[in-house]
PDB file of N, CA and C in Angstrom:
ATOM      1  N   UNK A   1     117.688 109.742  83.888  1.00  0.00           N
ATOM      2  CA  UNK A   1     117.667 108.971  82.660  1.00  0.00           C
ATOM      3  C   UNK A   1     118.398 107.633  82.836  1.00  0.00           C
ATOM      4  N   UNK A   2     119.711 107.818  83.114  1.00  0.00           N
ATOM      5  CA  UNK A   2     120.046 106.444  83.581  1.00  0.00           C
ATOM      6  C   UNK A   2     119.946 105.512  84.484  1.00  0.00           C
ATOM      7  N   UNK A   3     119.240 106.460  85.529  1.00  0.00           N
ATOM      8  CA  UNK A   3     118.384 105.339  86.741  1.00  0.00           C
ATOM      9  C   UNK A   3     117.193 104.442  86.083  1.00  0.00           C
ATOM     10  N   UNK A   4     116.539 105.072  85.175  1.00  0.00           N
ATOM     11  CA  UNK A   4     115.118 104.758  84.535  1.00  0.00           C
ATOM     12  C   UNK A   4     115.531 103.718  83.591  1.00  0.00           C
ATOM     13  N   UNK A   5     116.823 103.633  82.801  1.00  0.00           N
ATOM     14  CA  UNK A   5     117.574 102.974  81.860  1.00  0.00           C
ATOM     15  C   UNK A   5     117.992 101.620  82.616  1.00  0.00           C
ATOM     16  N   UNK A   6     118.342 101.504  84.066  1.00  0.00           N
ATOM     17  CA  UNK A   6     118.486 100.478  84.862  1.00  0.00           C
ATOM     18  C   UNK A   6     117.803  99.999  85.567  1.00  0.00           C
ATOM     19  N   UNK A   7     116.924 100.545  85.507  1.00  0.00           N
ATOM     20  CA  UNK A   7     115.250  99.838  86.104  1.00  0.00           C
ATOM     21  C   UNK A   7     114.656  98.944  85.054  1.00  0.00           C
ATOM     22  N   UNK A   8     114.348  99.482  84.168  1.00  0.00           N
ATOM     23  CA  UNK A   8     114.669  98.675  82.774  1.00  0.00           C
ATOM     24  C   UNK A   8     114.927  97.639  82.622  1.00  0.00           C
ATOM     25  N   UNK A   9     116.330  97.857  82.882  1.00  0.00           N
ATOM     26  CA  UNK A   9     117.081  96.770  82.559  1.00  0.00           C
ATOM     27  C   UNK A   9     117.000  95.456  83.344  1.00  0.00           C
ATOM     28  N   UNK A  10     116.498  95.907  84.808  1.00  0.00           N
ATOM     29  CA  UNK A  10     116.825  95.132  85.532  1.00  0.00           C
ATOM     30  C   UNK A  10     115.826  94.313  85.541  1.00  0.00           C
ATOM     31  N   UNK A  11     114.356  95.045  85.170  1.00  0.00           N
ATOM     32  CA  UNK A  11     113.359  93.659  84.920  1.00  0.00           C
ATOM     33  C   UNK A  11     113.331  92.606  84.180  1.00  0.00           C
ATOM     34  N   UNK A  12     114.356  92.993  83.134  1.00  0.00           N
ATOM     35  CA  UNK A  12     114.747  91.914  82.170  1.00  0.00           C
ATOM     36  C   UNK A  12     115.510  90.516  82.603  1.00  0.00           C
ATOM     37  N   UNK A  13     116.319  91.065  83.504  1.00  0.00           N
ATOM     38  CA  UNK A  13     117.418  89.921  83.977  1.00  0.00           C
ATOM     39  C   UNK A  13     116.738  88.970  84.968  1.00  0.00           C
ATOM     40  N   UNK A  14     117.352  87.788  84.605  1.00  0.00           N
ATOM     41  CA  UNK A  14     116.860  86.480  84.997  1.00  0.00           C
ATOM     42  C   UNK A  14     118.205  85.824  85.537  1.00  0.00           C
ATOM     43  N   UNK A  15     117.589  85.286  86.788  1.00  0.00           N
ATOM     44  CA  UNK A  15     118.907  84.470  87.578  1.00  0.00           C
ATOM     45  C   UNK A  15     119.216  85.657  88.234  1.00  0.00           C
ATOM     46  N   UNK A  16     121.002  85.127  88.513  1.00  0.00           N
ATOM     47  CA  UNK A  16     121.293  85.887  89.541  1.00  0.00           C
ATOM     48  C   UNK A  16     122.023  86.928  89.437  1.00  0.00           C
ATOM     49  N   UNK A  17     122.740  86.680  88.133  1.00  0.00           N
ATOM     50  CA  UNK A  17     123.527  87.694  87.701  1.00  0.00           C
ATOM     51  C   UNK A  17     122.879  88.725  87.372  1.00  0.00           C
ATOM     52  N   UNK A  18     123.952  90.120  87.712  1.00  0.00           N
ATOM     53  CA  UNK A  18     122.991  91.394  87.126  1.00  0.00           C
ATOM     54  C   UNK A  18     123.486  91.701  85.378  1.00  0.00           C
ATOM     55  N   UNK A  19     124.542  91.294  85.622  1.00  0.00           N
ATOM     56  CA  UNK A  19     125.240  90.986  83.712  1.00  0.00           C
ATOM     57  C   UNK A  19     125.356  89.853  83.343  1.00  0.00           C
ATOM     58  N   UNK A  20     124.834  88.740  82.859  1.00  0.00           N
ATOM     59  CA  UNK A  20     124.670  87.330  82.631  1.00  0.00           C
ATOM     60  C   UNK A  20     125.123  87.596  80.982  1.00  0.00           C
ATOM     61  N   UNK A  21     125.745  86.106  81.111  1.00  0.00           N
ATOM     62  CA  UNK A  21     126.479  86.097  79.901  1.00  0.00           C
ATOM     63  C   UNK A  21     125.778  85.923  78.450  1.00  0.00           C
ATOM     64  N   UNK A  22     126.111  86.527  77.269  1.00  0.00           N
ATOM     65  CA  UNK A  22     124.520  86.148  76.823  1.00  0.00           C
ATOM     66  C   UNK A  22     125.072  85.019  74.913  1.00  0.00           C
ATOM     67  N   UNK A  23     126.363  84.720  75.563  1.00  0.00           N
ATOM     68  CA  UNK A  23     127.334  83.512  74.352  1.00  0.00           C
ATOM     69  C   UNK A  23     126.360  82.268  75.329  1.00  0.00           C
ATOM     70  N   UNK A  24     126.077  81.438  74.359  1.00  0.00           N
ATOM     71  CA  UNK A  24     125.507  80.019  74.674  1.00  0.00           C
ATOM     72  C   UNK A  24     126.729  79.539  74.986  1.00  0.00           C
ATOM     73  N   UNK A  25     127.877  79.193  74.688  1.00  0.00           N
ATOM     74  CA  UNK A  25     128.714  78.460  75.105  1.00  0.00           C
ATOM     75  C   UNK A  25     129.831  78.991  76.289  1.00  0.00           C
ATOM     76  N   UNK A  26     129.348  79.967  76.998  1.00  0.00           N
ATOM     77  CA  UNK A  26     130.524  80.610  77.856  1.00  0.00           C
ATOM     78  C   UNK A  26     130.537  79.942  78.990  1.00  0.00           C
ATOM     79  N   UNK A  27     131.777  79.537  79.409  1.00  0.00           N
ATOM     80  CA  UNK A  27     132.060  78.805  80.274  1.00  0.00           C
ATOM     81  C   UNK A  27     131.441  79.811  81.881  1.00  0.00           C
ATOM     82  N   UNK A  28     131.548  80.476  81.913  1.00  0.00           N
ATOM     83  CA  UNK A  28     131.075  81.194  83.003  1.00  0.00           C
ATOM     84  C   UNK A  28     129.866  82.400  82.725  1.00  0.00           C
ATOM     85  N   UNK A  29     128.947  81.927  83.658  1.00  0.00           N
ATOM     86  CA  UNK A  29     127.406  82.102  83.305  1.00  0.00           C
ATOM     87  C   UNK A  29     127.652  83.966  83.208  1.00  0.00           C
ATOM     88  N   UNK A  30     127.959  84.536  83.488  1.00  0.00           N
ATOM     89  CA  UNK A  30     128.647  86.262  83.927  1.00  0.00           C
ATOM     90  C   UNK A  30     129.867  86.924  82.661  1.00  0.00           C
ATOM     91  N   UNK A  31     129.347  88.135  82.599  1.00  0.00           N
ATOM     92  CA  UNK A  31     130.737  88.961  81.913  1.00  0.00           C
ATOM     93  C   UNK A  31     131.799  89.032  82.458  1.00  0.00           C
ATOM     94  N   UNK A  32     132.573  88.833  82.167  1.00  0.00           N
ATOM     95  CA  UNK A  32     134.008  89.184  83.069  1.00  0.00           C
ATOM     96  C   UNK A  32     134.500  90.954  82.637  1.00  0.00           C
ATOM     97  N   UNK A  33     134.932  90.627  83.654  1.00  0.00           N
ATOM     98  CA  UNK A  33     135.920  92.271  83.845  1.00  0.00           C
ATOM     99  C   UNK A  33     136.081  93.096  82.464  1.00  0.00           C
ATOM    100  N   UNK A  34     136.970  91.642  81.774  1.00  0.00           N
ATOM    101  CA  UNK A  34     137.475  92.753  80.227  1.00  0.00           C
ATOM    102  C   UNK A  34     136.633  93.309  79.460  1.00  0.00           C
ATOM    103  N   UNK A  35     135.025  92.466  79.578  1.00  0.00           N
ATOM    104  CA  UNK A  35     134.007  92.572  78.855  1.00  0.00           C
ATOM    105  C   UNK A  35     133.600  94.915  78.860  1.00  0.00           C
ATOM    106  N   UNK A  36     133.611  94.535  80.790  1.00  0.00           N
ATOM    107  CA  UNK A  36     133.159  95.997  81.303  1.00  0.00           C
ATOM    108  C   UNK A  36     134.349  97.020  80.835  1.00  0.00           C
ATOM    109  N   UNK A  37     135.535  96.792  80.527  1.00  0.00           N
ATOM    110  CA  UNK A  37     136.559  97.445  80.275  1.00  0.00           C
ATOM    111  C   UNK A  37     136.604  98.174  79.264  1.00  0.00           C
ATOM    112  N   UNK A  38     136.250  97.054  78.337  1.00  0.00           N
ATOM    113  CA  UNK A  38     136.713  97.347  76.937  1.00  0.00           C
ATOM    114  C   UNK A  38     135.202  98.653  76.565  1.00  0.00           C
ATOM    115  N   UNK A  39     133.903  97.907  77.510  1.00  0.00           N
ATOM    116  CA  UNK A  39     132.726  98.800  76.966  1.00  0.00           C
ATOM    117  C   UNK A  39     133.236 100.239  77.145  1.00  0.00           C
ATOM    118  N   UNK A  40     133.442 100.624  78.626  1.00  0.00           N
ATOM    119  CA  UNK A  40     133.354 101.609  79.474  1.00  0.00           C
ATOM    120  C   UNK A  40     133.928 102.360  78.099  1.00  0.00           C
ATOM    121  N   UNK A  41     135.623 101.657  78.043  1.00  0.00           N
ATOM    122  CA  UNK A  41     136.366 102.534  77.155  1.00  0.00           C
ATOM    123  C   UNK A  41     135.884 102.941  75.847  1.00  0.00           C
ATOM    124  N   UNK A  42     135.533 102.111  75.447  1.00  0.00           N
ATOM    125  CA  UNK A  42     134.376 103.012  74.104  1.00  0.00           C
ATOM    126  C   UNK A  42     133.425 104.453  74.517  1.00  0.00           C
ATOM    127  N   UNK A  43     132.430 103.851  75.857  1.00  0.00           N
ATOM    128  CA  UNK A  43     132.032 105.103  76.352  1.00  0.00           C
ATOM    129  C   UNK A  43     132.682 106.186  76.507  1.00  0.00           C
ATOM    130  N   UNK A  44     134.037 105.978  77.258  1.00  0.00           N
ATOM    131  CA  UNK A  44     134.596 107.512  77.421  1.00  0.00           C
ATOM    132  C   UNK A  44     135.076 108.235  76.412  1.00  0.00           C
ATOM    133  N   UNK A  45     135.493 107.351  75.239  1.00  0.00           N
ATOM    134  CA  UNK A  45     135.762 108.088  74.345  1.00  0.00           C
ATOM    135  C   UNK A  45     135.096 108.608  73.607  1.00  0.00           C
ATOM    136  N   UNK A  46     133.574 108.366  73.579  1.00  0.00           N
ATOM    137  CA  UNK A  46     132.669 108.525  72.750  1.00  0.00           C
ATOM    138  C   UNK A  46     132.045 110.085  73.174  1.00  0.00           C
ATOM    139  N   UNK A  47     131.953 110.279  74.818  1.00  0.00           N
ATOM    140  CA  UNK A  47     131.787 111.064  75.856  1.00  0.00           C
ATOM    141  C   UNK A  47     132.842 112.446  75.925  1.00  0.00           C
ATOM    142  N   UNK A  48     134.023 111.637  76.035  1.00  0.00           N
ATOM    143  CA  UNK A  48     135.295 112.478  76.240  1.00  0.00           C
ATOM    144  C   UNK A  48     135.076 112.683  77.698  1.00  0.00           C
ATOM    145  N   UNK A  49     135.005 111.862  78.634  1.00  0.00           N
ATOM    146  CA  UNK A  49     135.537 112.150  79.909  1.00  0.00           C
ATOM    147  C   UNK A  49     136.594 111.190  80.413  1.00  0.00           C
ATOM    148  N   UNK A  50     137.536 111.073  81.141  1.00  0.00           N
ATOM    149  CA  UNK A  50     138.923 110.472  81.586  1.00  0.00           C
ATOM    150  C   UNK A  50     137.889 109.115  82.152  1.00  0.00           C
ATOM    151  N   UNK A  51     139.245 107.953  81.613  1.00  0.00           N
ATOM    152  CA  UNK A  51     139.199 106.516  81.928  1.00  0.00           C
ATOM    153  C   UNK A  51     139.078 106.531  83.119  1.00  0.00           C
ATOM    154  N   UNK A  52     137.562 105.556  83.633  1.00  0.00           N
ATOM    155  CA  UNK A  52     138.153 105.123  85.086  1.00  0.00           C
ATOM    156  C   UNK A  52     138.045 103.545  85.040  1.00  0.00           C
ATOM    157  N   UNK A  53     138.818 102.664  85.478  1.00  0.00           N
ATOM    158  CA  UNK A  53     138.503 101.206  85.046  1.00  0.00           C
ATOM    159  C   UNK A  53     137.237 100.495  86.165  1.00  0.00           C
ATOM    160  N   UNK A  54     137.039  99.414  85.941  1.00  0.00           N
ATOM    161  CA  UNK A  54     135.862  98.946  86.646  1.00  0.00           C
ATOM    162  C   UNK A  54     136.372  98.432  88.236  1.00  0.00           C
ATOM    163  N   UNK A  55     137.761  98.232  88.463  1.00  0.00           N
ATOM    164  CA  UNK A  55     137.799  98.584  90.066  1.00  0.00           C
ATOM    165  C   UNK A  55     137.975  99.633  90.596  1.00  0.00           C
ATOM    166  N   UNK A  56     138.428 100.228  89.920  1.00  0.00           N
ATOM    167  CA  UNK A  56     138.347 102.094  90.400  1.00  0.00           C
ATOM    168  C   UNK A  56     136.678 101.911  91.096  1.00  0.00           C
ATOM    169  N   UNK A  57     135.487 101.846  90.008  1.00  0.00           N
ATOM    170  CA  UNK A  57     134.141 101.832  90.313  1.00  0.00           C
ATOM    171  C   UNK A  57     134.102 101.080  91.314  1.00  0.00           C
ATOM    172  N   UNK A  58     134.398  99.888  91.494  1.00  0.00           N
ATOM    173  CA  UNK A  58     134.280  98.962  92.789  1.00  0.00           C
ATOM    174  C   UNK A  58     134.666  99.588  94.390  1.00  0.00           C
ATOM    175  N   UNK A  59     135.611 100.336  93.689  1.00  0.00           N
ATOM    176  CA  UNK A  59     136.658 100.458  95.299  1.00  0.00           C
ATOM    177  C   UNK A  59     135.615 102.080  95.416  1.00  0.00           C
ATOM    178  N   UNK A  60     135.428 102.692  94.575  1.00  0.00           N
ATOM    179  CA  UNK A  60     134.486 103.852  95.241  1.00  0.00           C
ATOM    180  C   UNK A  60     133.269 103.894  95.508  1.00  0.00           C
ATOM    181  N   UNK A  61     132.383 102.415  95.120  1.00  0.00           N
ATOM    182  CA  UNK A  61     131.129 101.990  95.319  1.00  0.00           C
ATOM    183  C   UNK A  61     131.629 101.313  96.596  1.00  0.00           C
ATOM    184  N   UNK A  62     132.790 100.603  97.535  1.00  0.00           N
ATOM    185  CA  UNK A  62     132.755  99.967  98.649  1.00  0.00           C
ATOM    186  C   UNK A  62     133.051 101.124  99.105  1.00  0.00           C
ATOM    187  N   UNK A  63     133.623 101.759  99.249  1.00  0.00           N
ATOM    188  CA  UNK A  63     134.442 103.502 100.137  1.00  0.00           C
ATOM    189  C   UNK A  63     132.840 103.998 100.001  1.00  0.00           C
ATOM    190  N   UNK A  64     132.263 104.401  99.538  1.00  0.00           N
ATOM    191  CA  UNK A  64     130.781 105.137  99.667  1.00  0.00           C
ATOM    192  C   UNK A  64     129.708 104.717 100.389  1.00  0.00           C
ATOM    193  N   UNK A  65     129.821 103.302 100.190  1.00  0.00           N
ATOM    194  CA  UNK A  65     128.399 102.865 100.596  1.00  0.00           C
ATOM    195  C   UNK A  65     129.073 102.340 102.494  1.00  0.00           C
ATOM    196  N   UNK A  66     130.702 102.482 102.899  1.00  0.00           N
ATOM    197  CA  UNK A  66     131.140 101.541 104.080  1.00  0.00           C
ATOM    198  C   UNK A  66     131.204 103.577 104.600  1.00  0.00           C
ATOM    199  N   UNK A  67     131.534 104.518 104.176  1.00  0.00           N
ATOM    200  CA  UNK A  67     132.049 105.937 104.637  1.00  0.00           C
ATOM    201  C   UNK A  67     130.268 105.945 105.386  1.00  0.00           C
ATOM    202  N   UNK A  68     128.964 105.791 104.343  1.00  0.00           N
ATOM    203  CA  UNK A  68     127.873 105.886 104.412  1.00  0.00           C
ATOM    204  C   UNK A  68     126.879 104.885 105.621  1.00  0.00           C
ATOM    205  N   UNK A  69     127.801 104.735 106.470  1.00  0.00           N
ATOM    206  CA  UNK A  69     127.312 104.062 107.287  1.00  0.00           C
ATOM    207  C   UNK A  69     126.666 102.275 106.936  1.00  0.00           C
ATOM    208  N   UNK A  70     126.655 101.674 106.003  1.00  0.00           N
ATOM    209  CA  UNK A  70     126.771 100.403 105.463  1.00  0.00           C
ATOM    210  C   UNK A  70     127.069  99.334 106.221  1.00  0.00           C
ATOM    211  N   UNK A  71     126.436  98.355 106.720  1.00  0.00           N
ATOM    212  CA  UNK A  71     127.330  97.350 107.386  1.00  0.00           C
ATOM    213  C   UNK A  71     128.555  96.554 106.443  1.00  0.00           C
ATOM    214  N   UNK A  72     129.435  96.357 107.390  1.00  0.00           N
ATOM    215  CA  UNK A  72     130.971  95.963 106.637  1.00  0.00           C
ATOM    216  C   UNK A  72     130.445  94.389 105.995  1.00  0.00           C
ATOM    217  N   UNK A  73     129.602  94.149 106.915  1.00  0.00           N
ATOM    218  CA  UNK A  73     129.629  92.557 106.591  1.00  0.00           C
ATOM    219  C   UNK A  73     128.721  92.366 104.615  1.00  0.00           C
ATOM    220  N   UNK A  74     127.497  93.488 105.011  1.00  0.00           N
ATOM    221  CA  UNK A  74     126.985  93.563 103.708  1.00  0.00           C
ATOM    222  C   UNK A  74     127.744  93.729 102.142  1.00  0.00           C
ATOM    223  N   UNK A  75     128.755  94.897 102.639  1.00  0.00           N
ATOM    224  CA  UNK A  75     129.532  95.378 101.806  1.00  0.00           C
ATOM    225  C   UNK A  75     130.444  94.209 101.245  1.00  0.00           C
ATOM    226  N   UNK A  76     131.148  93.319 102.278  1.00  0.00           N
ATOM    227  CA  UNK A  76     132.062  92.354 101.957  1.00  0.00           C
ATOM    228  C   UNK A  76     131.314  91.141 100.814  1.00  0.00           C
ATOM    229  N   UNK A  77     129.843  91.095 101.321  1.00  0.00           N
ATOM    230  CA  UNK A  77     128.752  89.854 100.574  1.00  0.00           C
ATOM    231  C   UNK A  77     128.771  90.283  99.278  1.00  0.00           C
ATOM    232  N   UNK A  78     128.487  91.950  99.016  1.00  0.00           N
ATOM    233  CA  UNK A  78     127.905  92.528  97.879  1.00  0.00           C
ATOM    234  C   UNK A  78     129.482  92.311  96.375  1.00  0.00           C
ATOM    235  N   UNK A  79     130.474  92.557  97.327  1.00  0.00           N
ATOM    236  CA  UNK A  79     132.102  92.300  96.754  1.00  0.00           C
ATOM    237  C   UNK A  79     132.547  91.279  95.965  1.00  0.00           C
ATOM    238  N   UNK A  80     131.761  89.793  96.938  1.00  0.00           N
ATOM    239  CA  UNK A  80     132.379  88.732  96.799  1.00  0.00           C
ATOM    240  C   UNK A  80     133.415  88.443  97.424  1.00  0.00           C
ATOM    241  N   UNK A  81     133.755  89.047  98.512  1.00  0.00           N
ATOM    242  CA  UNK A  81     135.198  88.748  99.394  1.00  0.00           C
ATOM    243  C   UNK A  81     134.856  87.271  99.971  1.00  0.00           C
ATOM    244  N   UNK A  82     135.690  86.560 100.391  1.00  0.00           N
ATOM    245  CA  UNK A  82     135.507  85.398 101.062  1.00  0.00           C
ATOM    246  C   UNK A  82     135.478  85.368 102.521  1.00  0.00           C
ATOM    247  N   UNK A  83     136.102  86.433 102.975  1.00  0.00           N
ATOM    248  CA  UNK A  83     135.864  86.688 104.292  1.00  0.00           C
ATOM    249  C   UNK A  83     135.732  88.292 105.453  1.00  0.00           C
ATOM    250  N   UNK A  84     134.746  88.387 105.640  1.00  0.00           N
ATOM    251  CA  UNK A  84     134.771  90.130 105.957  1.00  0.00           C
ATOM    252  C   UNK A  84     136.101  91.019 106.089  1.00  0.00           C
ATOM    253  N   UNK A  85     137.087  89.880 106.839  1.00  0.00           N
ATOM    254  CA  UNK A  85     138.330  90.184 107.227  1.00  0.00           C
ATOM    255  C   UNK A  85     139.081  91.262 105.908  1.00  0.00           C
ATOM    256  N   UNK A  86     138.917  90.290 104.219  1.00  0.00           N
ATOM    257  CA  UNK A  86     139.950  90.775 103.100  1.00  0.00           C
ATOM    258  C   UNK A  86     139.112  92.342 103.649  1.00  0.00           C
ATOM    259  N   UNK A  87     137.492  92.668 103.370  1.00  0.00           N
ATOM    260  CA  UNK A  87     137.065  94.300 103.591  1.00  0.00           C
ATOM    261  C   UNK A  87     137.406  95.396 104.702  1.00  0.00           C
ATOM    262  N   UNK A  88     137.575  94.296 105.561  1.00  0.00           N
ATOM    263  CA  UNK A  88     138.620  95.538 106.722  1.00  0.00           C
ATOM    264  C   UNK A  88     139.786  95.657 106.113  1.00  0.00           C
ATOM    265  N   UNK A  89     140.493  95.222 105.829  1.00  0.00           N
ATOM    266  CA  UNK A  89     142.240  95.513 105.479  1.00  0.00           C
ATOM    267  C   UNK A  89     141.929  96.167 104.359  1.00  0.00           C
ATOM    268  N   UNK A  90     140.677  96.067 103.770  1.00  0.00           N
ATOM    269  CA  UNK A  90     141.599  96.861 102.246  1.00  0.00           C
ATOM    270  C   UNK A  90     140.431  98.629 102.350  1.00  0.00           C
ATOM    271  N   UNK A  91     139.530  98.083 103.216  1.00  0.00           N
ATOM    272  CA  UNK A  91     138.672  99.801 103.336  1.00  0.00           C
ATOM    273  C   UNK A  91     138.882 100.140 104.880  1.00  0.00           C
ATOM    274  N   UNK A  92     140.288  99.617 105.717  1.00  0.00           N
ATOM    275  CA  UNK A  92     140.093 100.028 106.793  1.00  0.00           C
ATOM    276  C   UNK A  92     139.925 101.528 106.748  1.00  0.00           C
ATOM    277  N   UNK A  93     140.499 102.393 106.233  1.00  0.00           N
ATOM    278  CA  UNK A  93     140.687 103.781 106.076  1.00  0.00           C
ATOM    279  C   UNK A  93     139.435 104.654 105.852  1.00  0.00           C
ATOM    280  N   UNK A  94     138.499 104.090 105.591  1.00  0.00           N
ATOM    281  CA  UNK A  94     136.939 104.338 105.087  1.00  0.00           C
ATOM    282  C   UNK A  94     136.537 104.243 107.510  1.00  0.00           C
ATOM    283  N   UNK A  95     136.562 102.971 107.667  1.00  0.00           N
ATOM    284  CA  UNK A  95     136.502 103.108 109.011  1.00  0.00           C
ATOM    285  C   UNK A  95     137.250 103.920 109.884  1.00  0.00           C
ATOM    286  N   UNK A  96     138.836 104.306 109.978  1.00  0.00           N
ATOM    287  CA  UNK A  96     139.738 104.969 110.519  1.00  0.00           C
ATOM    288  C   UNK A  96     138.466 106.697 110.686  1.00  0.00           C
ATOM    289  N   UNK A  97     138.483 106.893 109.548  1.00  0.00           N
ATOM    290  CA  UNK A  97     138.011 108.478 109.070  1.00  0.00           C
ATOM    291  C   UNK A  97     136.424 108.241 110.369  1.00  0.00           C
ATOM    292  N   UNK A  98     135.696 107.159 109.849  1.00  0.00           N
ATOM    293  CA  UNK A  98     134.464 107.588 110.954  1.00  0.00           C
ATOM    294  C   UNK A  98     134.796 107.569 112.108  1.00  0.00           C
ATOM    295  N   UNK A  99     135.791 106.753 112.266  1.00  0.00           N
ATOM    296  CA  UNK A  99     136.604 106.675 114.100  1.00  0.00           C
ATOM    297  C   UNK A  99     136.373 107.976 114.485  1.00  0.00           C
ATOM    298  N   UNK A 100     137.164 108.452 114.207  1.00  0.00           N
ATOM    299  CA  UNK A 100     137.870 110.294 114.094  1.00  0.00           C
ATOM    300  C   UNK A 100     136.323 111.102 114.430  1.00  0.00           C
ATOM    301  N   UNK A 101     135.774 110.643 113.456  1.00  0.00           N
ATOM    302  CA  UNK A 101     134.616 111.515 113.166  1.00  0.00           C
ATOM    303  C   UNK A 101     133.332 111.480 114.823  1.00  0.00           C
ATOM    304  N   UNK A 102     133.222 110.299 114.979  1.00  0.00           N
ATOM    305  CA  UNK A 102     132.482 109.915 116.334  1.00  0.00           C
ATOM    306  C   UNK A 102     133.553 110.310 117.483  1.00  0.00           C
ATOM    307  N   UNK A 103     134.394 110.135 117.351  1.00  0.00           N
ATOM    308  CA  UNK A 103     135.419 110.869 118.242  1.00  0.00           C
ATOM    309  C   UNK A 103     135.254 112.401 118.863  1.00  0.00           C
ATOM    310  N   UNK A 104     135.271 112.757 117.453  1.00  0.00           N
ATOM    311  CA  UNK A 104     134.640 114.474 118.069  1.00  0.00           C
ATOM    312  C   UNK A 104     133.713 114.371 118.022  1.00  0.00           C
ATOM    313  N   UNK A 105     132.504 113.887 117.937  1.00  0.00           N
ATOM    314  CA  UNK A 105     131.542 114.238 118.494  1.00  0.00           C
ATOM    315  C   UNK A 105     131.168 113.937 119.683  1.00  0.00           C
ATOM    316  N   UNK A 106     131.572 113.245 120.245  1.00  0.00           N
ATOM    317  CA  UNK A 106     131.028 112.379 121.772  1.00  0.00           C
ATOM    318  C   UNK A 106     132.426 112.506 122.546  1.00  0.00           C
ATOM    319  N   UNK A 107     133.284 112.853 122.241  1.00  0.00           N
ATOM    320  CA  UNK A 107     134.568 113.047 122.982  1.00  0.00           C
ATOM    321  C   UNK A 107     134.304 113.859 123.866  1.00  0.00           C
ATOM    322  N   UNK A 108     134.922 113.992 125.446  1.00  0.00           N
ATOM    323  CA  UNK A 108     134.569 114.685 126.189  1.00  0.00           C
ATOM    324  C   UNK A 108     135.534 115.894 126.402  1.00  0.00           C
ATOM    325  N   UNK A 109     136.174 115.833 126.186  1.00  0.00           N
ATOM    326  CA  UNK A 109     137.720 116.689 125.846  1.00  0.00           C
ATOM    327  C   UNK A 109     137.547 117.798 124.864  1.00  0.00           C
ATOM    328  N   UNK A 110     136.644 117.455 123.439  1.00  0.00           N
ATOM    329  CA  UNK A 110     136.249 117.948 121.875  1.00  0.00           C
ATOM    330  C   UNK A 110     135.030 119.057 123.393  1.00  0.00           C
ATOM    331  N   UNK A 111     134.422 118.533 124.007  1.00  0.00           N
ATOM    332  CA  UNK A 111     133.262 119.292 123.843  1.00  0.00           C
ATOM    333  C   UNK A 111     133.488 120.578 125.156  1.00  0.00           C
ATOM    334  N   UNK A 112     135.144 120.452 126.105  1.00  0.00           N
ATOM    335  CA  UNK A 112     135.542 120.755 126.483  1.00  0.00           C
ATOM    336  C   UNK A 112     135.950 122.394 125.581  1.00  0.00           C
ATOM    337  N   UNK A 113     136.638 121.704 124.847  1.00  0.00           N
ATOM    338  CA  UNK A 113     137.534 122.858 123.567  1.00  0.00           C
ATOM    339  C   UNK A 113     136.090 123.487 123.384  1.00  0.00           C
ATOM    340  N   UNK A 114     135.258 123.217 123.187  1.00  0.00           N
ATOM    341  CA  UNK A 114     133.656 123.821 122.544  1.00  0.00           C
ATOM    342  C   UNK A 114     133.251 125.085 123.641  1.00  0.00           C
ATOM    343  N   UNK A 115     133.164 124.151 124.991  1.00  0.00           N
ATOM    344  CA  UNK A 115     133.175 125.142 125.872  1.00  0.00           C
ATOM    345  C   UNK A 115     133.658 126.339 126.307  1.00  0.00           C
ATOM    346  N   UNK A 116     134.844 125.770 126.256  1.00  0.00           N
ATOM    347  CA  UNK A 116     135.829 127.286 126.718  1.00  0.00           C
ATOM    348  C   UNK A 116     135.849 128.175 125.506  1.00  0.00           C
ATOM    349  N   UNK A 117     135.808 128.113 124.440  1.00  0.00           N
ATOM    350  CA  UNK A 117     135.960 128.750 123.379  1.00  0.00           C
ATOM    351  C   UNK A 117     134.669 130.178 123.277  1.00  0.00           C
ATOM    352  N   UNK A 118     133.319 128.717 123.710  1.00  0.00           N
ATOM    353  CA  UNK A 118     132.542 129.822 124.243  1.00  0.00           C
ATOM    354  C   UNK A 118     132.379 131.283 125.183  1.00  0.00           C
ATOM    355  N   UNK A 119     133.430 130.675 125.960  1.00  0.00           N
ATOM    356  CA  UNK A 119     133.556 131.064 127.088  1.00  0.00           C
ATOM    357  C   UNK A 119     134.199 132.733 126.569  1.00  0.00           C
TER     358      UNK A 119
END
């Protein structure tokens, strides 16, 4: 329902923004933050499920889509970071975890432990 609700929506929008501002006189063509804040919070209360604010959503839409194999550089464009660099320092830990993860799998040592265990 709400995928179908944003398909929708999205044929509507014009330009570039996906939330474009819709005051004739707003200095900036886009909603800002407080706009999404203040909505959400009506939603949850309306819902009754716990506040999450709109970088909470950000930081688990970059952690999902960078854990999900994502290029970093895409992720950083999709953000608005100014330079890929701010998305390593602040989701290095999203990368650390796949380190680990390709580690045991192709490690030759990991497939060692595999062996003998068999054994």
């Amino acid at each position: 329902m709400t995928l179908n609700r944003l398909r929708k929506y999205l044929k509507t929008c014009r330009g570039e923004y996906l939330f474009p501002s819709t005051r004739a006189d707003a200095k900036i063509p886009y909603r800002c933050n407080r706009y999404f804040e203040k909505r959400m919070n009506e939603l949850y209360e309306k819902v009754g499920v716990e506040h999450i604010t709109p970088y909470q959503l950000r930081h688990h839409f970059a952690t999902h889509t960078l854990s999900n194999g994502i290029d970093v550089k895409a992720v950083s464009e999709m953000l608005g970071h100014a330079d890929v660099g701010i998305t390593l320092k602040i989701y290095h830990h999203v990368n650390a975890r796949a380190i680990r993860e390709m580690h045991s799998q192709c490690s030759t040592l990991c497939r060692l432990e595999v062996v003998s265990a068999l054994e």
